[in-house]
N, C-alpha and C. Protein backbone atom coordinates (compact mmCIF):
# COMPACT_ATOMS: atom_id res chain seq x y z
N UNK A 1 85.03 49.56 97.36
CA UNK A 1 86.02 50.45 97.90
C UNK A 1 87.40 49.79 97.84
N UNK A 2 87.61 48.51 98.45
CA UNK A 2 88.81 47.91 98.14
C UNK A 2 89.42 48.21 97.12
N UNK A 3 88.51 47.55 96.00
CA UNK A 3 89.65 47.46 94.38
C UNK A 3 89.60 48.82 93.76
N UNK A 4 88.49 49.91 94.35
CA UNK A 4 89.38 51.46 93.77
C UNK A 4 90.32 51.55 94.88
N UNK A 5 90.74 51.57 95.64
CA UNK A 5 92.06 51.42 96.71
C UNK A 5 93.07 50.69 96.02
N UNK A 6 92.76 49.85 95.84
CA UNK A 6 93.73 48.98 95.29
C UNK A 6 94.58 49.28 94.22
N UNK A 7 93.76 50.26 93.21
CA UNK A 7 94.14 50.61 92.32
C UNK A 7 94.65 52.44 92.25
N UNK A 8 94.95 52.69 93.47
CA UNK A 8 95.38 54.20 94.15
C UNK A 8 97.08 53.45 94.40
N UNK A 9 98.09 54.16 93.48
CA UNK A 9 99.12 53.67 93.74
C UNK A 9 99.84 54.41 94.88
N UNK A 10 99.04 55.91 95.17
CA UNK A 10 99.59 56.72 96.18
C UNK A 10 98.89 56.70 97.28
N UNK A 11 98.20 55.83 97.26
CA UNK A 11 97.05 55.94 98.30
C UNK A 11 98.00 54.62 99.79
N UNK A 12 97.87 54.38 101.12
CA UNK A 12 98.06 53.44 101.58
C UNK A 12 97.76 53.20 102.92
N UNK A 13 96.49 52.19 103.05
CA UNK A 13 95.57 52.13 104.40
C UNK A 13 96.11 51.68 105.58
N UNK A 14 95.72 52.20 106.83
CA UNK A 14 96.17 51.39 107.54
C UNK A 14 94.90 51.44 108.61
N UNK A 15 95.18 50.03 108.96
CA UNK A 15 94.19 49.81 109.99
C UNK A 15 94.45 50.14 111.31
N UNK A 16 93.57 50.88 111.89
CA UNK A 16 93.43 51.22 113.14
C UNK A 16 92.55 50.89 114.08
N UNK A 17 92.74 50.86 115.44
CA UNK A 17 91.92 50.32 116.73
C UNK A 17 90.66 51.05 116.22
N UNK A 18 89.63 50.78 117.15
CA UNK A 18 88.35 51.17 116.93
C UNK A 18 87.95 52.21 117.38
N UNK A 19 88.31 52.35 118.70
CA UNK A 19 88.52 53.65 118.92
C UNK A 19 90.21 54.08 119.76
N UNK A 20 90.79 55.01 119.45
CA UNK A 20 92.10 55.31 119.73
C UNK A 20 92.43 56.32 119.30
N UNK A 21 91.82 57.32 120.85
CA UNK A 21 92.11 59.09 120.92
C UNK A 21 93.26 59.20 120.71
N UNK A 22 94.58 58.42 120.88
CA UNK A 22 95.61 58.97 121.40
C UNK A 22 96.41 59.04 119.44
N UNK A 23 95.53 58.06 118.70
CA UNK A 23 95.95 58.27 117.48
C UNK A 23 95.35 59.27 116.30
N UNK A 24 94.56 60.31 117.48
CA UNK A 24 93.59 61.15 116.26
C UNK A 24 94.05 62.69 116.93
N UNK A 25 94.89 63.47 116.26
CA UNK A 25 95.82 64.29 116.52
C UNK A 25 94.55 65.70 116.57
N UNK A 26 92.94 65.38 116.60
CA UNK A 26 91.86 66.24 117.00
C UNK A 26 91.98 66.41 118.24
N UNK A 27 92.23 65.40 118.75
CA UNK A 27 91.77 64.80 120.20
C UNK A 27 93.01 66.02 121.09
N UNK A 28 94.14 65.81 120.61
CA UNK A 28 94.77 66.98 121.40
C UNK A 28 94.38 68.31 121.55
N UNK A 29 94.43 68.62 120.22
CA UNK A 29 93.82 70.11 119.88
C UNK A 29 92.50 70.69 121.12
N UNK A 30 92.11 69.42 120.78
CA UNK A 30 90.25 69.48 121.51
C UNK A 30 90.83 69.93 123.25
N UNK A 31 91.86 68.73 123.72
CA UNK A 31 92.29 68.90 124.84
C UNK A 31 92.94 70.16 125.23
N UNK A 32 93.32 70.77 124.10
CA UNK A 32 94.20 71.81 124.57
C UNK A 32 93.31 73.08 124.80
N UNK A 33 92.12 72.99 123.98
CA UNK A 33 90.94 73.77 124.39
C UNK A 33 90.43 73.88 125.34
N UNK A 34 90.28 72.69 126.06
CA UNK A 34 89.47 72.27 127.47
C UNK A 34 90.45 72.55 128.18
N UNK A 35 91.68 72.69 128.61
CA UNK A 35 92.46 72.96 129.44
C UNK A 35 92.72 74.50 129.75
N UNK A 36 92.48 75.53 128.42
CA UNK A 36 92.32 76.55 128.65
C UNK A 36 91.07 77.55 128.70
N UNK A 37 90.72 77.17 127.30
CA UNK A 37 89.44 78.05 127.46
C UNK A 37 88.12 77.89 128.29
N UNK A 38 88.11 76.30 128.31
CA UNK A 38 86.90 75.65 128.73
C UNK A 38 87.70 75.15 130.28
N UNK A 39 88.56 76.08 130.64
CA UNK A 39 88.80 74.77 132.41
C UNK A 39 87.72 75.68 133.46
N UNK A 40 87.39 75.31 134.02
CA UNK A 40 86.75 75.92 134.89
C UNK A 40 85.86 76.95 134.57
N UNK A 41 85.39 76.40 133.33
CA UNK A 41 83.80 77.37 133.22
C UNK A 41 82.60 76.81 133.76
N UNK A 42 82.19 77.37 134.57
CA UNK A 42 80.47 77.24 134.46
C UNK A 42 80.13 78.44 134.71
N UNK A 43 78.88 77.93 133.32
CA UNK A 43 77.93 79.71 133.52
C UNK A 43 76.71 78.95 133.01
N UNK A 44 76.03 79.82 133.04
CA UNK A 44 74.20 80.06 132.64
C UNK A 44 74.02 79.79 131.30
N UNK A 45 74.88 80.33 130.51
CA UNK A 45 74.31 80.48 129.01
C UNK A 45 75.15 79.54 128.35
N UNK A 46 74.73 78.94 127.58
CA UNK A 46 75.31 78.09 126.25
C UNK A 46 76.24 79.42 125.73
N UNK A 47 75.80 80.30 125.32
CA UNK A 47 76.20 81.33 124.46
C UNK A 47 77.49 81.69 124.72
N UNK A 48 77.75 81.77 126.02
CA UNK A 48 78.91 82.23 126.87
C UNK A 48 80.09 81.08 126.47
N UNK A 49 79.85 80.01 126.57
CA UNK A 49 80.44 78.30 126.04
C UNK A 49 81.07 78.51 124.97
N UNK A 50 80.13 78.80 124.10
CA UNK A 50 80.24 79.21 122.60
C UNK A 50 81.45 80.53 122.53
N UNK A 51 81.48 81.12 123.14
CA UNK A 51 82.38 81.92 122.72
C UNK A 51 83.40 81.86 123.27
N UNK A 52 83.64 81.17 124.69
CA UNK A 52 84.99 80.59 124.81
C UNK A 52 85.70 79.65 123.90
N UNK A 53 84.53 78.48 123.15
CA UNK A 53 84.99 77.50 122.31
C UNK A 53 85.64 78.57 121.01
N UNK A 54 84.99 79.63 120.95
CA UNK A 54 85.05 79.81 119.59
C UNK A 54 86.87 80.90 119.58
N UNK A 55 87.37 81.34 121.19
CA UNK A 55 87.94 82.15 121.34
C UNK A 55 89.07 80.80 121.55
N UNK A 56 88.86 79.70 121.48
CA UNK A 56 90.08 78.70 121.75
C UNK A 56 90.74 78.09 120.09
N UNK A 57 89.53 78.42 119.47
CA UNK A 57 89.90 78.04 118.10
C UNK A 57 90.39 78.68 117.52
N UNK A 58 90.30 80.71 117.76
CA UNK A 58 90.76 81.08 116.94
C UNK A 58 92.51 81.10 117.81
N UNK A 59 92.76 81.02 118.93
CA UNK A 59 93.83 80.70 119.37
C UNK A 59 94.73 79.57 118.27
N UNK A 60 93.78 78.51 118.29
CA UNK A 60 94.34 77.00 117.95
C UNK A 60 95.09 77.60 116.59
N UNK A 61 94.23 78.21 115.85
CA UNK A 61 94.42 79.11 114.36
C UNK A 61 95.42 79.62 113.49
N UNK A 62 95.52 80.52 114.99
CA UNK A 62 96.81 81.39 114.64
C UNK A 62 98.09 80.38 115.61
N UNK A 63 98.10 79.58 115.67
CA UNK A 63 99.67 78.96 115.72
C UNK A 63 99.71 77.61 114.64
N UNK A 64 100.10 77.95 113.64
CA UNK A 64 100.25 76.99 112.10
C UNK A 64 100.76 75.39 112.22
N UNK A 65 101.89 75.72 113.71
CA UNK A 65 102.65 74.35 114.20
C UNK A 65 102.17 73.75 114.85
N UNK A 66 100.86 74.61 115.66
CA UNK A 66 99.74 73.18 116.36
C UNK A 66 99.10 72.14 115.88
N UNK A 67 98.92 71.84 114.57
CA UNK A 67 98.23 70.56 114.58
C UNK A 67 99.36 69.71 113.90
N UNK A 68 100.29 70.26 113.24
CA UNK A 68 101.28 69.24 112.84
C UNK A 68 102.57 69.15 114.14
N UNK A 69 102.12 69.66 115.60
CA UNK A 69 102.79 68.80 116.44
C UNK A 69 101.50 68.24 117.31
N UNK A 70 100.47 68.05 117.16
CA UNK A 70 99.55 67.25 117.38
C UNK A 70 99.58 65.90 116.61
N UNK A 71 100.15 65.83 115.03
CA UNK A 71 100.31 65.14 114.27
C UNK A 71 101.61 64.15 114.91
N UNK A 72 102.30 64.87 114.99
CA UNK A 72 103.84 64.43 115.73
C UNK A 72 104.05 63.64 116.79
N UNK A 73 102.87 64.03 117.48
CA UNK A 73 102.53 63.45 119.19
C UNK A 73 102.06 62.22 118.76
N UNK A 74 100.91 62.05 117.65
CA UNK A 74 100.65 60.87 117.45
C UNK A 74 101.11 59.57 116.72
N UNK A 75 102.61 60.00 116.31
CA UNK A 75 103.29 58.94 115.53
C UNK A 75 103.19 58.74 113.87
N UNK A 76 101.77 59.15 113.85
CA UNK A 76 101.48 59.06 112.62
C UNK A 76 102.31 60.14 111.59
N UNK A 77 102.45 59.93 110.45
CA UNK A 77 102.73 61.14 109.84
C UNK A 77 101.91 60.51 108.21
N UNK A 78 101.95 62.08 107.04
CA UNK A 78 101.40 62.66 105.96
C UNK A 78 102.60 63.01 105.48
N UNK A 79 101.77 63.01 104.11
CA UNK A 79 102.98 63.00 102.75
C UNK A 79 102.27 64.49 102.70
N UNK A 80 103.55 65.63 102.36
CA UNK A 80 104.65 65.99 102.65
C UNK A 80 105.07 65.67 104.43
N UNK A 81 105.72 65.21 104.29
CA UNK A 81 106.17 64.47 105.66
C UNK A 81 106.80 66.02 106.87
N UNK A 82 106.62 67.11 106.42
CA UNK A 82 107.13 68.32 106.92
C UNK A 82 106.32 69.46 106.92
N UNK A 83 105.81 70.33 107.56
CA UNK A 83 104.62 71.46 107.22
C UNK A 83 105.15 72.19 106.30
N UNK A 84 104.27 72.40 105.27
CA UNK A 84 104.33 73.78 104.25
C UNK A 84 105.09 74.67 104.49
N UNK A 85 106.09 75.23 103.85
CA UNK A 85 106.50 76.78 104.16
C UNK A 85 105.44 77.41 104.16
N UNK A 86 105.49 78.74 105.46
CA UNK A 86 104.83 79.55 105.69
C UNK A 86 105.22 80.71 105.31
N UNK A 87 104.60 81.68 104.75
CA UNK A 87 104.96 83.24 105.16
C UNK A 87 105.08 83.74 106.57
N UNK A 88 106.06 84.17 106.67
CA UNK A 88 105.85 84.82 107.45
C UNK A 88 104.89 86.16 108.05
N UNK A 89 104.13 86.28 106.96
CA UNK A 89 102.76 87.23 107.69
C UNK A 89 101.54 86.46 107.71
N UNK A 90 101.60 85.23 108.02
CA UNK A 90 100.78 84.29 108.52
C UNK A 90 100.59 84.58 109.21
């Protein structure tokens, strides 16, 4: 793996802690789920779970600027260093 890396002139690694939520821009997203869809549920059915999870994602979905200011939060940034133009009937 190294020396095909090595030989990726656009490619460039960086090492990270072992574990470090605060640098994995999922980890917000995830949080931002649990704070709304998932705060204060308890019920009976898995099923019920499931469709709050699934009603937080399609939330997460339809806003295009949530994970690249999840990205933002974490310092890190990706080449194009700026989100895609969108349409506007996104």
């Amino acid at each position: 793996m190294r020396a095909w890396v090595a030989e990726q002139d656009w490619l460039t690694l960086e090492r990270l802690p072992t574990y470090a939520p605060e640098l994995n821009p999922v980890e917000l997203l995830w949080s931002s789920l649990k704070k709304r869809e998932l705060a204060n549920l308890a019920d009976d059915h898995l099923a019920d779970v499931a469709d709050a999870t699934e009603k937080g994602i399609h939330r997460l979905n339809h806003n295009p600027q949530l994970p690249w200011s999840a990205l933002a939060h974490t310092g890190l940034t990706v080449q194009p260093p700026h989100p895609p133009n969108l349409r506007k009937d996104q």
